[in-house]
C-alpha atoms as a PDB file:
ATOM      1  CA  UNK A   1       0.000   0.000   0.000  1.00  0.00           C
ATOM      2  CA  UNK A   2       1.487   3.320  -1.163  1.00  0.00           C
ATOM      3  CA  UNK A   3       1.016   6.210   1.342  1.00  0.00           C
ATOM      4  CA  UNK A   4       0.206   9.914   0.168  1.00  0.00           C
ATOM      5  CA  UNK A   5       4.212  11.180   0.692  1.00  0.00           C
ATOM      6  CA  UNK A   6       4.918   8.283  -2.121  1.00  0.00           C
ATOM      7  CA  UNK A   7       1.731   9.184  -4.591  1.00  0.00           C
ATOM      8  CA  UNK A   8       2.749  12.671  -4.064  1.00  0.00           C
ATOM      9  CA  UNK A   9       6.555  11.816  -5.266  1.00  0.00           C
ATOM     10  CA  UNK A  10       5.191   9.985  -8.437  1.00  0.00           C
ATOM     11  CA  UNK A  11       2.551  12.762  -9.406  1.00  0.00           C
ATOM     12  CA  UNK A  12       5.472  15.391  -8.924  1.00  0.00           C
ATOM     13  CA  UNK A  13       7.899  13.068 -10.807  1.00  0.00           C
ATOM     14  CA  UNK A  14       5.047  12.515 -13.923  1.00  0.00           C
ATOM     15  CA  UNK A  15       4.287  16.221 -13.834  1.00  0.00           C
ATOM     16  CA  UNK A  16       8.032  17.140 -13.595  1.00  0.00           C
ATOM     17  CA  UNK A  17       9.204  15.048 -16.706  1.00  0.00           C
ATOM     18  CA  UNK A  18       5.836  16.093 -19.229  1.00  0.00           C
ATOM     19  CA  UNK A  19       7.179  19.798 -18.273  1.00  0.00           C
ATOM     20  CA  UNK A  20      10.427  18.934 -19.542  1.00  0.00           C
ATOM     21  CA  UNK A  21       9.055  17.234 -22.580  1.00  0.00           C
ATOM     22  CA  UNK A  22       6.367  19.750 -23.276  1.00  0.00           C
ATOM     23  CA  UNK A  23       9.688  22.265 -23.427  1.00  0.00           C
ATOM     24  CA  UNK A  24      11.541  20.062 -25.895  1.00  0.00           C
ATOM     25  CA  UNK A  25       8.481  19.867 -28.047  1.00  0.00           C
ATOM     26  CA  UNK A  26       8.204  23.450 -27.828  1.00  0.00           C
ATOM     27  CA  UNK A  27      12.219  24.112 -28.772  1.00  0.00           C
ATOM     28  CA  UNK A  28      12.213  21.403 -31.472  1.00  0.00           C
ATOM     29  CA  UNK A  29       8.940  23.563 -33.024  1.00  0.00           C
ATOM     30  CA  UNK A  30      10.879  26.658 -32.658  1.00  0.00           C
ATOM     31  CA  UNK A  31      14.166  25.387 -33.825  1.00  0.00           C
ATOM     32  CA  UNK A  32      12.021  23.892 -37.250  1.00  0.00           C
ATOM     33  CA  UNK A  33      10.258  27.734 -37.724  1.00  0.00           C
ATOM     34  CA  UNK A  34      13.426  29.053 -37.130  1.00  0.00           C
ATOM     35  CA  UNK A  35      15.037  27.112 -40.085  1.00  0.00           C
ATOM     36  CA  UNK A  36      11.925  28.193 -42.112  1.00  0.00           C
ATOM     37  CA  UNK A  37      12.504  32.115 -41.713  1.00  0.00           C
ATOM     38  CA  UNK A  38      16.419  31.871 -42.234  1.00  0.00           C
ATOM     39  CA  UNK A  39      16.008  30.250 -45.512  1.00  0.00           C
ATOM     40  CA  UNK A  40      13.441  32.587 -45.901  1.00  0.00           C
ATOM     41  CA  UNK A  41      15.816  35.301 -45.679  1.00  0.00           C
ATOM     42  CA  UNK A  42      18.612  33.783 -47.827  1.00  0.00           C
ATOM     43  CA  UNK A  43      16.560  33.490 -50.401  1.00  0.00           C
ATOM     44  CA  UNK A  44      15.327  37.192 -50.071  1.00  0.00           C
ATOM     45  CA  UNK A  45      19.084  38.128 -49.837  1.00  0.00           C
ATOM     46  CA  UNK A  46      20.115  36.052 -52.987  1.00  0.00           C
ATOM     47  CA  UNK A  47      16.958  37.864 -54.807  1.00  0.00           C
ATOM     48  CA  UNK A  48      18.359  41.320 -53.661  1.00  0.00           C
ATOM     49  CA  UNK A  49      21.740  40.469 -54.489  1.00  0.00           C
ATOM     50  CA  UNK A  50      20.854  39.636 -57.904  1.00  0.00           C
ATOM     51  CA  UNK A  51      18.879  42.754 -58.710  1.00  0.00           C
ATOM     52  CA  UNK A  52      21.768  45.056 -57.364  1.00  0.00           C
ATOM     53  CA  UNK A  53      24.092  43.093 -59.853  1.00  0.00           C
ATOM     54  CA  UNK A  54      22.191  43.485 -62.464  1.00  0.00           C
ATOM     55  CA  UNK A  55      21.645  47.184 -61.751  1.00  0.00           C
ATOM     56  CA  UNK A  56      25.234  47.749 -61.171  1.00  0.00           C
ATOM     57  CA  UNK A  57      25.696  46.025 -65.197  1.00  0.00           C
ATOM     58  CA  UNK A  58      23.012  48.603 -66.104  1.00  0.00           C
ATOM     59  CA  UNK A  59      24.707  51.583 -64.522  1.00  0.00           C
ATOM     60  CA  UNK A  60      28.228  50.753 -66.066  1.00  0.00           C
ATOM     61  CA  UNK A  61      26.610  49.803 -69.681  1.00  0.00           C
ATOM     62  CA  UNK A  62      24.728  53.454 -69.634  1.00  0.00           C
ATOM     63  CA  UNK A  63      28.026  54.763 -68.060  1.00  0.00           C
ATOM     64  CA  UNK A  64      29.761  53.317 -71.266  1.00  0.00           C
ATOM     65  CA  UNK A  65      27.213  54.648 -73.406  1.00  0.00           C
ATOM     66  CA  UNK A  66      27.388  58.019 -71.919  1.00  0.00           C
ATOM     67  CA  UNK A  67      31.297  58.309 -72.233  1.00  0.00           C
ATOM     68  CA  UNK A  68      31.027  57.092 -76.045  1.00  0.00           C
ATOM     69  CA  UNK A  69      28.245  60.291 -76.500  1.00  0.00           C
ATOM     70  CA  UNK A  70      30.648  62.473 -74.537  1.00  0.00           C
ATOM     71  CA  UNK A  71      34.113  61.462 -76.755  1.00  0.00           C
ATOM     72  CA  UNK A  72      31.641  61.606 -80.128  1.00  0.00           C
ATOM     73  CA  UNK A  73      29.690  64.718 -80.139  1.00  0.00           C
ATOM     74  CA  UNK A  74      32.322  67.091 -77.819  1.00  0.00           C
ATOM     75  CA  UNK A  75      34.327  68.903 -80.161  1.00  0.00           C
ATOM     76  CA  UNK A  76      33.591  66.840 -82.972  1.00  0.00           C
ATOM     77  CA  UNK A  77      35.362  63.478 -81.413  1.00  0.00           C
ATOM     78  CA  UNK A  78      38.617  65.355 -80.632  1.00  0.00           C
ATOM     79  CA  UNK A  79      37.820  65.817 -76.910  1.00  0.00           C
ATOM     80  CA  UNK A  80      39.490  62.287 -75.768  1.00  0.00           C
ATOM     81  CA  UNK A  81      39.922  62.870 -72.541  1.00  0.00           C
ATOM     82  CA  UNK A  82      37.233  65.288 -70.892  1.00  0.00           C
ATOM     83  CA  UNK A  83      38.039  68.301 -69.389  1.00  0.00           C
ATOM     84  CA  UNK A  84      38.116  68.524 -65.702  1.00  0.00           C
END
């Protein structure tokens, strides 16, 4: 026959050890969401990165163009180097 101290040991024990697994549970979801939003992000970054590379092509292609304009139609394509 168990006495109250013992049944009081075992529901504090039981109670005790579902905390600790309820927190696990709850880690293990956070850690998985966690993984979600960071590739989330790196694939948000990579997107960005792209764009800015392929802006940076367009701004040295019109950059180019510009330059070409400048040497052709200063001083009837004698101005090589432009004046600072």
């Amino acid at each position: 026959m168990k006495t109250d101290f013992i049944d009081i040991e075992e529901q504090l024990s039981t109670v005790l050890l579902q905390a600790a697994e309820d927190q696990i549970t709850e880690a293990n979801n956070l850690l998985a969401s966690t993984k979600v939003l960071v590739e989330g992000i790196k694939a948000q970054v990579a997107e960005q990165k792209k764009l800015i590379e392929e802006f940076n092509g367009r701004m040295q292609t019109f950059g180019g163009t510009v330059l070409e304009a400048h040497k052709t139609y200063i001083n009837g394509a004698k101005h090589e180097n432009p004046s600072p």
